[in-house]
N, C-alpha and C. Protein backbone atom coordinates (compact mmCIF):
# COMPACT_ATOMS: atom_id res chain seq x y z
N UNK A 1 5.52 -16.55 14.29
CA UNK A 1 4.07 -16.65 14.18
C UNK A 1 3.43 -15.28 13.99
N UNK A 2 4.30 -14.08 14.52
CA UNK A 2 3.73 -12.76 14.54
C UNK A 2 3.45 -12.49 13.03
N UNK A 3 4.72 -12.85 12.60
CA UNK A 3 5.01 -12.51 10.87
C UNK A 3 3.76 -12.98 10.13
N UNK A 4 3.78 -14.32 10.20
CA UNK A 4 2.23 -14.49 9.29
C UNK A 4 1.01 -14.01 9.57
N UNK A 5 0.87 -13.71 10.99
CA UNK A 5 -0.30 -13.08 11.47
C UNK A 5 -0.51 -11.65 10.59
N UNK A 6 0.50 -11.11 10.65
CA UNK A 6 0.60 -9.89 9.98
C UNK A 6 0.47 -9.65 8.98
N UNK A 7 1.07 -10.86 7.89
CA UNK A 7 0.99 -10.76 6.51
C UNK A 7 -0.57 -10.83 6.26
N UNK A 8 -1.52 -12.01 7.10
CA UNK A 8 -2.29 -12.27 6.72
C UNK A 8 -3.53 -10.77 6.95
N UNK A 9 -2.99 -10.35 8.28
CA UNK A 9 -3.78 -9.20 8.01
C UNK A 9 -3.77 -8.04 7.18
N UNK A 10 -2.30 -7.81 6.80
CA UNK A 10 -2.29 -6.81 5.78
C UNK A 10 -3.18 -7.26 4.72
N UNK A 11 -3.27 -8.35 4.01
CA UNK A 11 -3.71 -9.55 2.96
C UNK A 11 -5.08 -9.58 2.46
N UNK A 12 -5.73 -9.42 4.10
CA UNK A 12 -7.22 -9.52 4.05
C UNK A 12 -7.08 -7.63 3.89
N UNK A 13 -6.53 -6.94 4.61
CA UNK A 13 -6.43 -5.17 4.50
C UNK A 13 -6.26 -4.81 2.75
N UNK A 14 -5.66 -5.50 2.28
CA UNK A 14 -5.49 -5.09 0.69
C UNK A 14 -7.03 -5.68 0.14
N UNK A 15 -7.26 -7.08 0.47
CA UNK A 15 -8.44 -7.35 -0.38
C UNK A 15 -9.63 -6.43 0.31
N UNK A 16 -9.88 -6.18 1.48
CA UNK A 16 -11.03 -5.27 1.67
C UNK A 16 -10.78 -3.98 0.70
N UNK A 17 -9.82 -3.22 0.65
CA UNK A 17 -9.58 -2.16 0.27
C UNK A 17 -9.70 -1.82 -1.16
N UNK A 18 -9.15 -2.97 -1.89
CA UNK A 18 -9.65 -3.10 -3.28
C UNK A 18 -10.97 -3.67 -3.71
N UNK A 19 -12.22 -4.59 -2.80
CA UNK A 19 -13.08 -4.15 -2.95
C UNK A 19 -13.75 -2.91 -2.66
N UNK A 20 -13.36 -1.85 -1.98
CA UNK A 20 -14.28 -0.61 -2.00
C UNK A 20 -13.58 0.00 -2.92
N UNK A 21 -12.81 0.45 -2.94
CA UNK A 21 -12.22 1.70 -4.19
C UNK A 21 -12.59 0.94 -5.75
N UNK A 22 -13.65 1.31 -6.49
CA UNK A 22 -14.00 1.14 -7.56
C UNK A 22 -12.59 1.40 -8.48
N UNK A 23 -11.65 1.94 -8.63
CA UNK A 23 -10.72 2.12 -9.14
C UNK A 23 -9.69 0.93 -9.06
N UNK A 24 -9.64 0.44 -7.82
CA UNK A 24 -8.44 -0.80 -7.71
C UNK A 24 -9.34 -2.15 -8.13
N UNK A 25 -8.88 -3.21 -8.61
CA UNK A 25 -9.28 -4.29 -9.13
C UNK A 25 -7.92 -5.18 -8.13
N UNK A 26 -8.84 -6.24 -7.85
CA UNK A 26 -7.81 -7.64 -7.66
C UNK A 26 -8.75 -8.66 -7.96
N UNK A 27 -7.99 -9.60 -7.98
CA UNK A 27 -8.12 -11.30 -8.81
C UNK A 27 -9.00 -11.97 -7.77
N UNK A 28 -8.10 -12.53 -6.38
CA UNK A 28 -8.16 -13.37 -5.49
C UNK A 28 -7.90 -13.21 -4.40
N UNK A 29 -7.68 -14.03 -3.07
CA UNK A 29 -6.71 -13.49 -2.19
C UNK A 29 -5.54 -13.51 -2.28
N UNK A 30 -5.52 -14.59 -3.25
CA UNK A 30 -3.72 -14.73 -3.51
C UNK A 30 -2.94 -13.96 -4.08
N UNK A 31 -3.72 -13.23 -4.54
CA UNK A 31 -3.18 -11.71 -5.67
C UNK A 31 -2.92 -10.75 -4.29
N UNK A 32 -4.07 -10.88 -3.09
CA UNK A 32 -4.21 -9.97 -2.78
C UNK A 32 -2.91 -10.34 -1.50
N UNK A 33 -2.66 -11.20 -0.86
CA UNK A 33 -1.38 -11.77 -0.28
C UNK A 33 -0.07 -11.30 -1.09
N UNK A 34 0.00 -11.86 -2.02
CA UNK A 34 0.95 -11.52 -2.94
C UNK A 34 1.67 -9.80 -2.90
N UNK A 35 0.52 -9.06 -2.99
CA UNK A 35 0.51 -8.04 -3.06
C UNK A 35 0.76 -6.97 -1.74
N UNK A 36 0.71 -7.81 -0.62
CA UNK A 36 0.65 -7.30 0.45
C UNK A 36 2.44 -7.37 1.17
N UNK A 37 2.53 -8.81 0.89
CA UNK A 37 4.19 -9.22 0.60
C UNK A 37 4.97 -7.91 0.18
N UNK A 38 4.58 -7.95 -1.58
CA UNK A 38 5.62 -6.66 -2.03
C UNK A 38 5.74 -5.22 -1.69
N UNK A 39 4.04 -4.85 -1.14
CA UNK A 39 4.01 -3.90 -0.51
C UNK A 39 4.74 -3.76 0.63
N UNK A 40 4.58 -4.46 1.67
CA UNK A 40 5.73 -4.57 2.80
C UNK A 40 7.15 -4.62 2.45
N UNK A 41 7.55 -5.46 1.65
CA UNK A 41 9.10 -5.23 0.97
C UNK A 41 8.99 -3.74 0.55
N UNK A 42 8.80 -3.65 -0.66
CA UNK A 42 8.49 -2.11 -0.86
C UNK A 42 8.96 -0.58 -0.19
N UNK A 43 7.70 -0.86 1.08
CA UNK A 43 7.86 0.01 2.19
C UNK A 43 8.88 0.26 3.10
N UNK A 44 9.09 -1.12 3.17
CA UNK A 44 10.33 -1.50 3.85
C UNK A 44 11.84 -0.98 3.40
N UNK A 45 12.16 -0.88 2.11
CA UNK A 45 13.21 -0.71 1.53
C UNK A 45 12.93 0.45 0.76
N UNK A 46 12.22 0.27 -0.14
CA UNK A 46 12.46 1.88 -1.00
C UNK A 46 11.91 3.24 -0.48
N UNK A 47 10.78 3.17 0.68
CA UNK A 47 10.11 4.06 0.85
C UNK A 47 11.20 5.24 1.58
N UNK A 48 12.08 4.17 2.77
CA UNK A 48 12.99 5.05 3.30
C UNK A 48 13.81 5.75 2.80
N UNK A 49 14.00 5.28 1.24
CA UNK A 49 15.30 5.87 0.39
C UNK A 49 14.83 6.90 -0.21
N UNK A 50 13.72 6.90 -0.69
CA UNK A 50 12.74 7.38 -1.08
C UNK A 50 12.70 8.93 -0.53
N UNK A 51 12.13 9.02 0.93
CA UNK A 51 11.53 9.97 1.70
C UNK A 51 12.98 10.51 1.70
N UNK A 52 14.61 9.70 2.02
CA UNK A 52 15.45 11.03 2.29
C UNK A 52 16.32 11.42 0.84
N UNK A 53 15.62 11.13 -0.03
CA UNK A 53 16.16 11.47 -1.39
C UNK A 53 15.64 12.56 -1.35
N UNK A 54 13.91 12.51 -1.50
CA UNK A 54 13.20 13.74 -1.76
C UNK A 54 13.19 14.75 -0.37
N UNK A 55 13.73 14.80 0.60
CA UNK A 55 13.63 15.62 1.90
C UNK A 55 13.84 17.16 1.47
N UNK A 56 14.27 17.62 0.66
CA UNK A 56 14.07 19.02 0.67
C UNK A 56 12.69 19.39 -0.15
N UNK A 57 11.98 18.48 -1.04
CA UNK A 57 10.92 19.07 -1.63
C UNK A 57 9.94 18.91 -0.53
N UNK A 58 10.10 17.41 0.36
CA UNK A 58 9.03 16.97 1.39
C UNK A 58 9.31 18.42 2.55
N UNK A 59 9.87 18.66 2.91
CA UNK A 59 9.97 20.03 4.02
C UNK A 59 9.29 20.91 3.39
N UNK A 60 9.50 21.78 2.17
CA UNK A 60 9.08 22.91 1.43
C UNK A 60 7.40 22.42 1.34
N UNK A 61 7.15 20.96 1.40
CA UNK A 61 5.52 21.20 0.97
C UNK A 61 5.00 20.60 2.40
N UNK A 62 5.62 20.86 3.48
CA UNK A 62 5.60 20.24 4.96
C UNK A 62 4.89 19.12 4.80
N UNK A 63 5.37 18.11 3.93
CA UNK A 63 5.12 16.50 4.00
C UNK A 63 4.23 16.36 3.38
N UNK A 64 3.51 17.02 2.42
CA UNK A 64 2.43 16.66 1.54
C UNK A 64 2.89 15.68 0.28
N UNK A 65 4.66 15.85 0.08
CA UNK A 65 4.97 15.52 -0.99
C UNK A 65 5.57 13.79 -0.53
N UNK A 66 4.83 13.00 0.75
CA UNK A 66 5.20 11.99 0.94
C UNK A 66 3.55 11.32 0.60
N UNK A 67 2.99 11.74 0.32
CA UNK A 67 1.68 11.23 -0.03
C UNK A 67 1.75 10.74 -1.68
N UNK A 68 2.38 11.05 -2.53
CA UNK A 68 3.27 11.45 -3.88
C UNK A 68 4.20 9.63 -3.55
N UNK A 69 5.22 9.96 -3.03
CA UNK A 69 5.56 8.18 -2.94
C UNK A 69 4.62 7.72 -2.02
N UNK A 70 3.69 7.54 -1.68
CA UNK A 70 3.01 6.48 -1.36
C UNK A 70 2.20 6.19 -2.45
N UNK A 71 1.27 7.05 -3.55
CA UNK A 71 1.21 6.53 -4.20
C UNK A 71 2.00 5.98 -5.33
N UNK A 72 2.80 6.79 -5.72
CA UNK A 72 3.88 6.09 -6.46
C UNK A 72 4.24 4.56 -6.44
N UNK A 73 4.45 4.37 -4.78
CA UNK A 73 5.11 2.92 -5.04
C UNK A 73 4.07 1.73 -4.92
N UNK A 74 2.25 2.39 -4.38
CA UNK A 74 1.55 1.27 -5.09
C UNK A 74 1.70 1.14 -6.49
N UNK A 75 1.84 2.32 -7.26
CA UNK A 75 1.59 2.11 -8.95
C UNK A 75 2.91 0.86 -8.79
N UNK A 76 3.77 1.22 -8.75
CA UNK A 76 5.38 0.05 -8.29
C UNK A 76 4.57 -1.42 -8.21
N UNK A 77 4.01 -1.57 -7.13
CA UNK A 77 3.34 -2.99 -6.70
C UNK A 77 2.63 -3.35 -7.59
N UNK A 78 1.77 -2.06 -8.71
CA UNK A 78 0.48 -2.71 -9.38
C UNK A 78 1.34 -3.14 -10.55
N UNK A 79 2.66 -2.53 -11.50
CA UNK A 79 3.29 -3.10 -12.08
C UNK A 79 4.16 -4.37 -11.91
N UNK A 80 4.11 -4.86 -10.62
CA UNK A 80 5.19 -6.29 -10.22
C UNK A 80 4.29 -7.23 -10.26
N UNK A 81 2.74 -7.23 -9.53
CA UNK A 81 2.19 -7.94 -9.12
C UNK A 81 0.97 -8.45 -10.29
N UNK A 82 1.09 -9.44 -10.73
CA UNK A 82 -0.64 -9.80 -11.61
C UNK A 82 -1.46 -9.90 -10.88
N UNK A 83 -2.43 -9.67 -11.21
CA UNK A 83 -4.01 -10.16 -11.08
C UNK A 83 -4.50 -8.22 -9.61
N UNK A 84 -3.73 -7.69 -10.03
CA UNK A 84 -3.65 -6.84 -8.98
C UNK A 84 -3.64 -5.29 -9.93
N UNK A 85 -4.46 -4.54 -9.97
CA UNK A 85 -4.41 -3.56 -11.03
C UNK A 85 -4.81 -1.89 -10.46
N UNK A 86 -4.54 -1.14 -10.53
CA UNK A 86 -5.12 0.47 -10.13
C UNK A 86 -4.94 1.11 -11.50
N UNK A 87 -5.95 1.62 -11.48
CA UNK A 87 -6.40 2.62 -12.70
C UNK A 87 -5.52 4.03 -12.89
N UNK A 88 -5.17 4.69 -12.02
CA UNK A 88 -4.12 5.95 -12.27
C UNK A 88 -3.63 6.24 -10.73
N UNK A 89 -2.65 7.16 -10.81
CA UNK A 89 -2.27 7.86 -9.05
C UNK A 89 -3.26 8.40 -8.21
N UNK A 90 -4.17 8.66 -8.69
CA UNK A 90 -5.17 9.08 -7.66
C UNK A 90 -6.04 7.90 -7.49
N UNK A 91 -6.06 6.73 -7.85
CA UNK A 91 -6.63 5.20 -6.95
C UNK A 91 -5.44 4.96 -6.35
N UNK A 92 -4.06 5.07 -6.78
CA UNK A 92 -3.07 4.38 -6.11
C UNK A 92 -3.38 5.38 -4.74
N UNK A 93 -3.38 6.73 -4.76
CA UNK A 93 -2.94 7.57 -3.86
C UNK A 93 -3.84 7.30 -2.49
N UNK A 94 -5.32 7.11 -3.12
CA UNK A 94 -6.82 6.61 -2.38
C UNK A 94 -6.42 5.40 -1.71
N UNK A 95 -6.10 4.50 -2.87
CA UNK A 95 -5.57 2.61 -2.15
C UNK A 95 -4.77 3.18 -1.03
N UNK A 96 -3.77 3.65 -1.01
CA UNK A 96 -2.71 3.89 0.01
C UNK A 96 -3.39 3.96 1.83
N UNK A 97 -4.39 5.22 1.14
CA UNK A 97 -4.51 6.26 2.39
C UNK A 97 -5.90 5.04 3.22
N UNK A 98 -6.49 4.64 2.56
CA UNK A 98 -7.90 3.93 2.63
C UNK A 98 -6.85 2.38 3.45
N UNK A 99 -5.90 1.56 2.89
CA UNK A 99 -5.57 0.73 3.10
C UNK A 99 -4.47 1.20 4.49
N UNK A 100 -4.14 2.14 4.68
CA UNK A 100 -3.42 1.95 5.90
C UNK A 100 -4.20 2.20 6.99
N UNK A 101 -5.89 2.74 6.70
CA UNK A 101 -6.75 3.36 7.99
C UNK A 101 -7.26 1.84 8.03
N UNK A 102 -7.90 1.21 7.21
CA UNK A 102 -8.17 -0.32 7.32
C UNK A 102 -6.81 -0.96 8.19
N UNK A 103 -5.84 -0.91 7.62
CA UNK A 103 -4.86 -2.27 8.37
C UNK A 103 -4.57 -1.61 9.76
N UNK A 104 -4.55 -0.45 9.76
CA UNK A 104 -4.75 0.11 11.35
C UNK A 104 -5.31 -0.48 12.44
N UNK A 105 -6.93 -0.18 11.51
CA UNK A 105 -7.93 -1.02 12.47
C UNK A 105 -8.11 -2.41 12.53
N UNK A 106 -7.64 -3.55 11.63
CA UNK A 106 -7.43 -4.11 11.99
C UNK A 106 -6.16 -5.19 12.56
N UNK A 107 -4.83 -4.11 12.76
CA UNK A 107 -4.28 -4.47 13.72
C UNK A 107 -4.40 -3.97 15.02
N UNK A 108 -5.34 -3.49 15.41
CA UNK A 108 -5.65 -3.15 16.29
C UNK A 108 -7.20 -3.89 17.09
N UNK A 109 -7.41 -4.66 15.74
CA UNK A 109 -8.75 -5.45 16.18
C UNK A 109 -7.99 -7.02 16.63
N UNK A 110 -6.88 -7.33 15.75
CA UNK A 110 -5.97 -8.35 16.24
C UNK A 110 -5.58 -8.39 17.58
N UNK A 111 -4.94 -7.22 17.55
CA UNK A 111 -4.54 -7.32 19.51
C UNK A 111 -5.39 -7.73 20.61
């Protein structure tokens, strides 16, 4: 039951988030569910491979260069997912940072 709770909040966290950033576009909620899914897969799997592939550039720029795959792998999501769109890396990079201070707060409004 936790699991869907979660999805659903990430879900509603993506659709708030892509209505404020004039740059991200979505369809529906179902785009925006959809999207929240692959993002969690995503994160889940490539981000870790990700961060210790790049670990010597991420040290040299003391972690600035993990901001770089985060947006990266929304652009990832905006290519898998229809009805779900970002305009260049700097909306993906914005979506990222904007959508994890949102799902923050509201997993934290859940509890």
């Amino acid at each position: 039951m936790n699991i869907i709770i979660n999805i659903l909040i990430s879900a509603l966290a993506v659709f708030v988030t892509a209505k404020i950033l004039p740059g991200v576009s979505i369809e529906n909620f179902g785009s925006a569910l959809v999207a929240a899914i692959v993002l969690g897969i995503v994160n889940g799997f490539l981000r870790p491979l990700l961060l210790l592939l790049t670990l010597p550039i991420n040290v040299l720029t003391l972690g600035l260069f993990t901001f770089v795959i985060m947006g990266g792998l929304v652009l990832l999501v905006d290519a898998i997912v229809p009805g779900f769109s970002v305009k260049n890396f700097w909306w993906a990079l914005a979506f990222a940072l904007v959508l994890s201070l949102i799902n923050s707060f509201l997993g934290a409004f859940a509890r």
